[in-house]
N, C-alpha and C. Protein backbone atom coordinates (compact mmCIF):
# COMPACT_ATOMS: atom_id res chain seq x y z
N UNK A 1 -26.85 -18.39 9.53
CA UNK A 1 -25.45 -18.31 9.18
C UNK A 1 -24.68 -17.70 10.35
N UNK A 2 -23.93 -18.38 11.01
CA UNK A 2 -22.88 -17.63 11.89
C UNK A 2 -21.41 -17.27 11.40
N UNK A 3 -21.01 -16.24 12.11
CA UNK A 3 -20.07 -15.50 11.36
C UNK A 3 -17.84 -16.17 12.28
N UNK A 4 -17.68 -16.77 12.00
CA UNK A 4 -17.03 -18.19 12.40
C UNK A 4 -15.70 -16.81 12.76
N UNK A 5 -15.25 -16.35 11.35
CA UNK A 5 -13.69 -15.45 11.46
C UNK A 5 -13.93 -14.44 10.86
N UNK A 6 -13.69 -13.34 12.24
CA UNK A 6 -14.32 -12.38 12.29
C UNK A 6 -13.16 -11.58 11.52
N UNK A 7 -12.20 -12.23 11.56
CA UNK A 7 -10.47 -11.35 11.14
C UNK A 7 -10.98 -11.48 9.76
N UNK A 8 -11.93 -12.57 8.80
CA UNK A 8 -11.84 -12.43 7.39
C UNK A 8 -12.68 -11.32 7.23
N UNK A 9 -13.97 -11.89 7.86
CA UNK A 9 -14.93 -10.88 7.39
C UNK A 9 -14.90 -9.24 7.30
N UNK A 10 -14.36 -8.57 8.34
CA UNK A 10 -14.10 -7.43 8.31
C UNK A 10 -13.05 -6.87 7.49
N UNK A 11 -12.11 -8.05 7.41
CA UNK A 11 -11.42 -7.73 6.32
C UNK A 11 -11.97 -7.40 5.24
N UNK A 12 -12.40 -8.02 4.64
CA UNK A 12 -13.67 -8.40 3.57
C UNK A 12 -14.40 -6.99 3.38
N UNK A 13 -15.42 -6.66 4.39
CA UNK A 13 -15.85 -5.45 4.36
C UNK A 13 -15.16 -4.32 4.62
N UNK A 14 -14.19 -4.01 4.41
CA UNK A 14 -13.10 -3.04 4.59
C UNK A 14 -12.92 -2.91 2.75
N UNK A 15 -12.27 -4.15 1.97
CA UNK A 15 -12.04 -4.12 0.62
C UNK A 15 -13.42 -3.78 0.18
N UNK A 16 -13.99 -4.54 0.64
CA UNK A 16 -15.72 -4.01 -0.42
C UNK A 16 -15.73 -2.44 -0.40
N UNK A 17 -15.68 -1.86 0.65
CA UNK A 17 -15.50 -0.45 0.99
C UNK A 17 -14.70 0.39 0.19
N UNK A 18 -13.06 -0.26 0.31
CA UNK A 18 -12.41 0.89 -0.28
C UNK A 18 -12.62 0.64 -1.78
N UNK A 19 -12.70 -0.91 -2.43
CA UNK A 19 -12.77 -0.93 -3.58
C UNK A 19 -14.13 -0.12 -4.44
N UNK A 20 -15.34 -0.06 -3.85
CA UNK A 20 -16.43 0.45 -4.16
C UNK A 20 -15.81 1.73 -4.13
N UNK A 21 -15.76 2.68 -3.02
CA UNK A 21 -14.96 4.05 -2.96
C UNK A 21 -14.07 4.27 -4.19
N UNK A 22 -13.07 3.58 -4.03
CA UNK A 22 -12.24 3.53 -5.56
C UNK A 22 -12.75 3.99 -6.76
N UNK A 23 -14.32 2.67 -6.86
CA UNK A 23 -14.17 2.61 -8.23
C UNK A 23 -15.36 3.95 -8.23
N UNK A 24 -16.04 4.11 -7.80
CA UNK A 24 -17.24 5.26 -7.80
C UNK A 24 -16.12 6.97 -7.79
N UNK A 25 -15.03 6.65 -7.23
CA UNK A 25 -14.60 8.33 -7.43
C UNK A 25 -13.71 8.08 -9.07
N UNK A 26 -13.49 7.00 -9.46
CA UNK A 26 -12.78 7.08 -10.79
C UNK A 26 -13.80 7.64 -11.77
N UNK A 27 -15.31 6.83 -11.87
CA UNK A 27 -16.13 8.27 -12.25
C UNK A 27 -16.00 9.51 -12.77
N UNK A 28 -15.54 9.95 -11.36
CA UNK A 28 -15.67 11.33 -12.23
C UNK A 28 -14.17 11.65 -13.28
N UNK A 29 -13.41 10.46 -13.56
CA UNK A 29 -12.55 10.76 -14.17
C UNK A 29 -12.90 10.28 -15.81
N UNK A 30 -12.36 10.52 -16.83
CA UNK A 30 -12.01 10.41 -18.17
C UNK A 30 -12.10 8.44 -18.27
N UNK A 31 -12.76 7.49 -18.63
CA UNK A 31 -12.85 6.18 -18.50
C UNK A 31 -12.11 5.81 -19.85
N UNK A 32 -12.40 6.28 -21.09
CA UNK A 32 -11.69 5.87 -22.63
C UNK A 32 -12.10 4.38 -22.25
N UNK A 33 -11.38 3.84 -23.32
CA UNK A 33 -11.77 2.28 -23.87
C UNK A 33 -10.37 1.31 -23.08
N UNK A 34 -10.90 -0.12 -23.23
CA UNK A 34 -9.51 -0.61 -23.09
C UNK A 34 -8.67 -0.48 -23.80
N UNK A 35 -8.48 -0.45 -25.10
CA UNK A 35 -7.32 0.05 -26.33
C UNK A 35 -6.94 1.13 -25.82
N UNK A 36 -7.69 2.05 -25.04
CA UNK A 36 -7.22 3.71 -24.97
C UNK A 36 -7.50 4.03 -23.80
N UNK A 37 -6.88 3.55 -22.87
CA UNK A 37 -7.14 3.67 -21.33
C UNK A 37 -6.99 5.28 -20.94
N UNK A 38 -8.44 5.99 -20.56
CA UNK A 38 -8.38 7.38 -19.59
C UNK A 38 -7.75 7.04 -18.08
N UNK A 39 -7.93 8.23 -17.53
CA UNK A 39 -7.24 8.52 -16.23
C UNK A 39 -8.01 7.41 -15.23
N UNK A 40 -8.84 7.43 -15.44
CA UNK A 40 -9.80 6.55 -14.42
C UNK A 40 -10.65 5.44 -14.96
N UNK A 41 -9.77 4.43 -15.71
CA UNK A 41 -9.93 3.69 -16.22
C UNK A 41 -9.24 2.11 -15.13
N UNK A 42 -8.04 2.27 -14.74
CA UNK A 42 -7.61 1.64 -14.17
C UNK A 42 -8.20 1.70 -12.61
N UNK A 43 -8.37 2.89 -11.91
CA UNK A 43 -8.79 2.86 -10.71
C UNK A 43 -9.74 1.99 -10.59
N UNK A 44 -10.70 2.80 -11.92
CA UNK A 44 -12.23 1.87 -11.65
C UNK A 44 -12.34 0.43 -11.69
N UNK A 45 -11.57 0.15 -12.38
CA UNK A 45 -11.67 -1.65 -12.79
C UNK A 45 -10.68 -2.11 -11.68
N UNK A 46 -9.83 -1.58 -11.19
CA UNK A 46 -9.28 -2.07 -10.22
C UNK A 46 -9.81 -2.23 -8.54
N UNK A 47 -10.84 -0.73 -8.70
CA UNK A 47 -11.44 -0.68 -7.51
C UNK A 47 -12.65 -2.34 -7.33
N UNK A 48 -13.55 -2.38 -8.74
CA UNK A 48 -14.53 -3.03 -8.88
C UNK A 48 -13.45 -4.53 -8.59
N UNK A 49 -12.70 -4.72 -8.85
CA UNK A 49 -11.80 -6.43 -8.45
C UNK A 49 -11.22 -6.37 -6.92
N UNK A 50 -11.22 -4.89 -6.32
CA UNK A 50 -10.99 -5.10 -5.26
C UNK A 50 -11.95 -5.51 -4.05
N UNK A 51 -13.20 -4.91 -4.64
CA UNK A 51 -14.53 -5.08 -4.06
C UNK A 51 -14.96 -6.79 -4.26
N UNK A 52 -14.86 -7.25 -5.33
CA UNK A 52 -15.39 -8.56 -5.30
C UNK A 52 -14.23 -9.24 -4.77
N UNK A 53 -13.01 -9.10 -4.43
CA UNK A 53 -12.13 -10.25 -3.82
C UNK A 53 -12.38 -9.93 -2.22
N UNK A 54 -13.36 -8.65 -2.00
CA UNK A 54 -13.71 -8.85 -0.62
C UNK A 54 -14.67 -9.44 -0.38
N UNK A 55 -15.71 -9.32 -1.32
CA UNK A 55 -17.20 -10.42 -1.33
C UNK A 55 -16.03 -11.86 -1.00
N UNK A 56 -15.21 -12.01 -1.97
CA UNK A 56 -15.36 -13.41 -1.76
C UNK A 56 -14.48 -13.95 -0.64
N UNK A 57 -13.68 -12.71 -0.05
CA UNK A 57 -13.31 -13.12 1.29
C UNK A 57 -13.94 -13.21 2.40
N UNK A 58 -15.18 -11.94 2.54
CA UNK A 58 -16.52 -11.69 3.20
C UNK A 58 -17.28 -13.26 3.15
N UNK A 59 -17.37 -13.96 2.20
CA UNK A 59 -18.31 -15.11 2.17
C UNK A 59 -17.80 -16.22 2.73
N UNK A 60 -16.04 -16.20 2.85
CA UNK A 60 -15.71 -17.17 3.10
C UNK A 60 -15.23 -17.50 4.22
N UNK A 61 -15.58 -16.51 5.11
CA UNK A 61 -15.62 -16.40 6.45
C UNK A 61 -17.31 -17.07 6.62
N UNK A 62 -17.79 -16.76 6.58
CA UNK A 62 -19.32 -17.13 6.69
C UNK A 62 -19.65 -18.86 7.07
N UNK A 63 -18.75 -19.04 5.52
CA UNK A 63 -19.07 -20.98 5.85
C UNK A 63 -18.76 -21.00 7.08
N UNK A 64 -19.62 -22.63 6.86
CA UNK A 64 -19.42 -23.59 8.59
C UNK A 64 -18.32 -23.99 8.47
N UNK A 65 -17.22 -24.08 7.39
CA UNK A 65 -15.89 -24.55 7.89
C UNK A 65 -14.40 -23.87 7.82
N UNK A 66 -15.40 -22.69 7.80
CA UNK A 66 -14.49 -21.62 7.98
C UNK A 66 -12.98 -21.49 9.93
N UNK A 67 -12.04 -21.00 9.61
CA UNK A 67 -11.10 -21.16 10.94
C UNK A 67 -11.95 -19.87 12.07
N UNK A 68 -12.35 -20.47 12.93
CA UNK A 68 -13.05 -19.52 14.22
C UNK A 68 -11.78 -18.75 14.72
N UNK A 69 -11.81 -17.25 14.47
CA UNK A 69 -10.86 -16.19 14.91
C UNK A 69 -11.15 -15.50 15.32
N UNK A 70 -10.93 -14.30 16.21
CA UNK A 70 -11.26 -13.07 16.63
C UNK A 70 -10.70 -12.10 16.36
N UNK A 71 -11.01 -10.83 16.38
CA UNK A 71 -10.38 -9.80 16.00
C UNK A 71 -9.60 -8.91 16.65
N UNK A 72 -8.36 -8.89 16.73
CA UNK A 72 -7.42 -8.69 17.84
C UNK A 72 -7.74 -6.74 17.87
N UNK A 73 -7.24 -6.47 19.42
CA UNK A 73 -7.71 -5.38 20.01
C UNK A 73 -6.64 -3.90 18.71
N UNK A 74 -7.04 -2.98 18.12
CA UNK A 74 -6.43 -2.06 16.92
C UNK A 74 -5.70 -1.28 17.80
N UNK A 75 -3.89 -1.73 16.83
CA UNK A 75 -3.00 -0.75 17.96
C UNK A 75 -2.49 0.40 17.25
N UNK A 76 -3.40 1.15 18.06
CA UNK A 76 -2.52 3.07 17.35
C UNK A 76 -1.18 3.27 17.46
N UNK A 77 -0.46 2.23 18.20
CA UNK A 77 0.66 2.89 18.22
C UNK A 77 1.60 2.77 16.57
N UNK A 78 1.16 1.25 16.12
CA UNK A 78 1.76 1.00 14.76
C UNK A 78 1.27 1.63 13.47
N UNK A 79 0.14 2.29 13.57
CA UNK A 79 -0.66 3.33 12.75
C UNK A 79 0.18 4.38 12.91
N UNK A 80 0.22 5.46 14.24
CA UNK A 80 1.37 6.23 14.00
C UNK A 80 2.43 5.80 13.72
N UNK A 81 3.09 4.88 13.92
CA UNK A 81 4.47 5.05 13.31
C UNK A 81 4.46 4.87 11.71
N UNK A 82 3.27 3.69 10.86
CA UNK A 82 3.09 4.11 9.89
C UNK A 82 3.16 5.30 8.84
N UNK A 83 2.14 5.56 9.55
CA UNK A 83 1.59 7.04 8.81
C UNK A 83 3.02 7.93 9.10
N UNK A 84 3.58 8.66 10.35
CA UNK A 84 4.61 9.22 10.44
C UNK A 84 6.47 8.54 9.96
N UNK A 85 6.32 7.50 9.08
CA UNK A 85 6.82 7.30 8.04
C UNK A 85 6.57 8.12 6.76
N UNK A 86 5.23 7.26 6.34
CA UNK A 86 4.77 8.18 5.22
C UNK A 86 5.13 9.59 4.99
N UNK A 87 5.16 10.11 5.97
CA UNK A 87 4.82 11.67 6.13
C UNK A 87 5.87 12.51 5.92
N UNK A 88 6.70 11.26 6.72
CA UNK A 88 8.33 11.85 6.48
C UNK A 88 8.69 11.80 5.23
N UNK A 89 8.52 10.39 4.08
CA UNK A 89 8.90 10.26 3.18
C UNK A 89 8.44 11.19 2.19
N UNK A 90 7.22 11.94 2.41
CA UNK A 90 6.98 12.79 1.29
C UNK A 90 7.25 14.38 1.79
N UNK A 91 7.90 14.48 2.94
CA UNK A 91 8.79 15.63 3.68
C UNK A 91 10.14 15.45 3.04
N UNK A 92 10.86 14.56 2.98
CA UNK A 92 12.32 14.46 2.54
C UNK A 92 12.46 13.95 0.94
N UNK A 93 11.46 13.58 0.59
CA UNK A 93 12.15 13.34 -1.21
C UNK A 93 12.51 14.55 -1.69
N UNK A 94 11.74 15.48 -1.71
CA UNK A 94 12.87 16.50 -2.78
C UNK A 94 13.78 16.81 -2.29
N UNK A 95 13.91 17.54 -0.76
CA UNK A 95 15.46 17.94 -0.09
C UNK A 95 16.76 16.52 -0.26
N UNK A 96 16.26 15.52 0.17
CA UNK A 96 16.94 14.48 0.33
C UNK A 96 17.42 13.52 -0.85
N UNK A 97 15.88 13.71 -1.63
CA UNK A 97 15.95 12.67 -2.99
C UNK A 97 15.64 11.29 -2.27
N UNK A 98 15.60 10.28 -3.35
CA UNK A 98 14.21 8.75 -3.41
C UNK A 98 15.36 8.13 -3.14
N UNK A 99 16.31 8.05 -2.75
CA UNK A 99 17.16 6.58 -2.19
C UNK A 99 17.52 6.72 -0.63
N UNK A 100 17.88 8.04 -0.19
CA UNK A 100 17.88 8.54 1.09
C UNK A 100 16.40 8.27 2.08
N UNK A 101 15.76 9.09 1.19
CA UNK A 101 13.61 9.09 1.90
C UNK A 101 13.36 7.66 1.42
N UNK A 102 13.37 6.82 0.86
CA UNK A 102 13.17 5.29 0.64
C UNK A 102 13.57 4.77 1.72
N UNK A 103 14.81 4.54 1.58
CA UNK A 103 15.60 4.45 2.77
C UNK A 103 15.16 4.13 3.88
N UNK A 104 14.88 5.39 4.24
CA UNK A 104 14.34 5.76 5.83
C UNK A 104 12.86 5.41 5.50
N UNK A 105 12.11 5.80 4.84
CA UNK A 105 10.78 4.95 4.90
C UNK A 105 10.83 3.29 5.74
N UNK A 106 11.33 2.70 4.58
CA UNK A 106 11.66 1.01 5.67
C UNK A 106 12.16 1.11 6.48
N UNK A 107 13.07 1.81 6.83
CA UNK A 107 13.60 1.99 8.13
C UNK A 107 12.44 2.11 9.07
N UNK A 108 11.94 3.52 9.05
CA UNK A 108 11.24 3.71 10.45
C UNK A 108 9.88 2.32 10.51
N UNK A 109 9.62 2.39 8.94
CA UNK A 109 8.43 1.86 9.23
C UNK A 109 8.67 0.23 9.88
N UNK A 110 10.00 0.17 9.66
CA UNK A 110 10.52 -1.31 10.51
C UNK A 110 9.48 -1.41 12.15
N UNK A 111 9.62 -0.45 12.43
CA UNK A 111 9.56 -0.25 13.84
C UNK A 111 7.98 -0.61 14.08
N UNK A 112 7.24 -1.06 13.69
CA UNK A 112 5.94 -1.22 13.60
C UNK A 112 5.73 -2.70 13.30
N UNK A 113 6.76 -3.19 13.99
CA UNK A 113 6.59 -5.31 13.82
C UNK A 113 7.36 -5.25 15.24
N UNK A 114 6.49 -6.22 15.20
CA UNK A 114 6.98 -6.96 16.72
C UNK A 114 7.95 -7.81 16.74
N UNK A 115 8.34 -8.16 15.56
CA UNK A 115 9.76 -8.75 15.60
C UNK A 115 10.97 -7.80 14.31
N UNK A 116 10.89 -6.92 15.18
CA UNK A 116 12.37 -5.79 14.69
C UNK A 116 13.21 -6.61 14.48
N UNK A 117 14.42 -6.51 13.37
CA UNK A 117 16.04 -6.95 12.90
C UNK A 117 16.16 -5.44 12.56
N UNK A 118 17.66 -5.26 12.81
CA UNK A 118 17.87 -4.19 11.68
C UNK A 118 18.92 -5.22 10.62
N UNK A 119 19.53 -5.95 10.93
CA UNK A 119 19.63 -6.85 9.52
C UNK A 119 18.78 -6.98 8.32
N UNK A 120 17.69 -7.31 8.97
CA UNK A 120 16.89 -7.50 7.98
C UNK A 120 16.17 -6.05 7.63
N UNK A 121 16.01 -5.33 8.23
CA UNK A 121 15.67 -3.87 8.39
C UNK A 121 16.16 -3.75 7.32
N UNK A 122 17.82 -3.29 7.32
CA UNK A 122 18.64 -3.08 6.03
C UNK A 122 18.78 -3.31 5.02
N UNK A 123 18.47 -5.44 5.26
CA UNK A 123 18.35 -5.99 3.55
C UNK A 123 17.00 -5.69 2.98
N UNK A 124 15.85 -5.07 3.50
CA UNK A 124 14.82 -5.08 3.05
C UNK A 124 14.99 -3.70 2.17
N UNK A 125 14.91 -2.55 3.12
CA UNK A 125 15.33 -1.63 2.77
C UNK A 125 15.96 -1.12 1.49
N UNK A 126 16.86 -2.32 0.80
CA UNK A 126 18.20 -1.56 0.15
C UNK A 126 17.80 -2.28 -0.83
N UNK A 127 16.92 -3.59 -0.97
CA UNK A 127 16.16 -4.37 -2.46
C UNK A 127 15.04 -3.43 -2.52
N UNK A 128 14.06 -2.59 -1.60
CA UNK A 128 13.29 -2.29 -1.87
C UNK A 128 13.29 -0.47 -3.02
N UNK A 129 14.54 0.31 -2.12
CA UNK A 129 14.75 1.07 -2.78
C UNK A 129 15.57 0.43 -4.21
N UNK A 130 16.15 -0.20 -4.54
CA UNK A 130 16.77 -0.99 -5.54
C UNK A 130 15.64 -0.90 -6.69
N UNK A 131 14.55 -1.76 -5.81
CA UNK A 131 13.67 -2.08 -6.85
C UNK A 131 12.67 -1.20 -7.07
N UNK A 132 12.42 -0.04 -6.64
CA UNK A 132 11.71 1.50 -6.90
C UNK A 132 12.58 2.32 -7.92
N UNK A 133 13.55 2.40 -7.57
CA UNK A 133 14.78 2.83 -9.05
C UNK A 133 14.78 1.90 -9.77
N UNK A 134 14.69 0.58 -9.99
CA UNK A 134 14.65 0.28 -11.34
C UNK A 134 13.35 0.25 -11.82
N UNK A 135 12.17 0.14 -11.28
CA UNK A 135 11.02 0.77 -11.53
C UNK A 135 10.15 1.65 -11.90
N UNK A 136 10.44 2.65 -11.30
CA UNK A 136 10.33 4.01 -11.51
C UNK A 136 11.12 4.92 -12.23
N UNK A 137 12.54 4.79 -12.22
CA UNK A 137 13.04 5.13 -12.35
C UNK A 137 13.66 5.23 -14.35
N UNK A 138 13.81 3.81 -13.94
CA UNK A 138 14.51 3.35 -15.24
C UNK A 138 13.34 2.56 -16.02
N UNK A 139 12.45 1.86 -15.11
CA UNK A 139 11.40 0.86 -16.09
C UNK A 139 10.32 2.27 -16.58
N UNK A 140 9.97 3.10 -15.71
CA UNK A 140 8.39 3.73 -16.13
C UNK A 140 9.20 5.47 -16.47
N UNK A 141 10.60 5.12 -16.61
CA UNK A 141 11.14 6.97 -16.93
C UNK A 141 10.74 8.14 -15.73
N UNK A 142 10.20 8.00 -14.76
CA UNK A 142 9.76 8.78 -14.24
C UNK A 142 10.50 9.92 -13.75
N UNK A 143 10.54 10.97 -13.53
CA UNK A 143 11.55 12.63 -12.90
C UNK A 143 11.44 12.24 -11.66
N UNK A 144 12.15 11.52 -10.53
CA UNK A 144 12.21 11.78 -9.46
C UNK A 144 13.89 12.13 -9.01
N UNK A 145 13.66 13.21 -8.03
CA UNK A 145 15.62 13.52 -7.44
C UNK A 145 15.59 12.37 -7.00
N UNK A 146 17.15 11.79 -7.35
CA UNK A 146 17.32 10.50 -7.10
C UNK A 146 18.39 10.58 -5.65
N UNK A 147 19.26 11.53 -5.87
CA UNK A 147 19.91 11.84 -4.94
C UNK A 147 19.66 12.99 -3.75
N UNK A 148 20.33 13.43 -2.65
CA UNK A 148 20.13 14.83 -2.12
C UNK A 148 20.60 16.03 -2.76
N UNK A 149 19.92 16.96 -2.31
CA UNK A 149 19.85 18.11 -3.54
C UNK A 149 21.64 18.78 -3.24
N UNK A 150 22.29 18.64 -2.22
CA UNK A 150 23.17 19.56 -2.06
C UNK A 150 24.39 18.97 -2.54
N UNK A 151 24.21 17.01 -2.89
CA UNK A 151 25.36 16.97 -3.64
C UNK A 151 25.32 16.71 -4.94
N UNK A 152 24.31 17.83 -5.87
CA UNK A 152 24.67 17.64 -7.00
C UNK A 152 24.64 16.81 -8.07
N UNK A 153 23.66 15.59 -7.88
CA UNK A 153 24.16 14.32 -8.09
C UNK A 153 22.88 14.09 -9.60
N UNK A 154 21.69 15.26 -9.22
CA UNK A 154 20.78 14.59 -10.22
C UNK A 154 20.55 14.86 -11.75
């Protein structure tokens, strides 16, 4: 068996990974029934579907008629700016509140594509926080400051 696309396969073994990880630390959580879903009920079954959609991405790299790819060289620079998104966003939600730190989440994390707009930067941005407030907000009830803390707003 030769291994044709190397971009699936590792992909592949990356999900087998985290999904196995997933579902083995839900474990140690509370499982209940499906009628009566515990805390680690969803992880686990979600981890275990994440793991087999990597088997079956893992395998399907494998065939002989699989697309021959390589695996392009891993750039730290878009990892940091990732992650130092993230980092920010859970630095500024409470001072700032979830439409401001949303916000700027897509924002910075714009910066981590090789084809930057801030047009599109913006329209992404402003459906995405849109659709986290009506989500979170209003669909699942959740307590998050919606606004910044100094004007009063929440």
């Amino acid at each position: 068996m030769q291994l044709r696309n190397k971009q699936d396969f590792w992909s592949g073994v990356m999900f087998i990974l985290l999904g196995l990880g997933f579902a083995w630390k839900a474990t140690s959580y509370s499982m209940g029934t499906a009628a009566r879903m515990g805390p680690g009920y969803f992880p686990h079954w979600l981890g275990i579907i994440m793991a087999v959609l990597g088997a079956v991405v893992l395998l399907s790299a494998l065939r002989p008629k699989a697309e021959k790819t390589e695996v392009a060289r891993f750039d730290f620079k878009i990892l940091a700016i990732i992650i130092s998104a993230i980092v920010l966003f859970g630095l500024l939600l409470r001072p700032m509140g979830m439409i401001f730190s949303l916000f700027l989440l897509v924002a910075v994390s714009s910066f981590a594509s090789h084809e930057h707009s801030w047009k599109v930067t913006i329209a992404n941005a402003a459906f995405l926080t849109l659709l986290c407030w009506l989500s979170f907000v209003k669909g699942l009830k959740l307590v998050f400051p919606i606004w910044p803390a100094f004007l009063g707003l929440n």
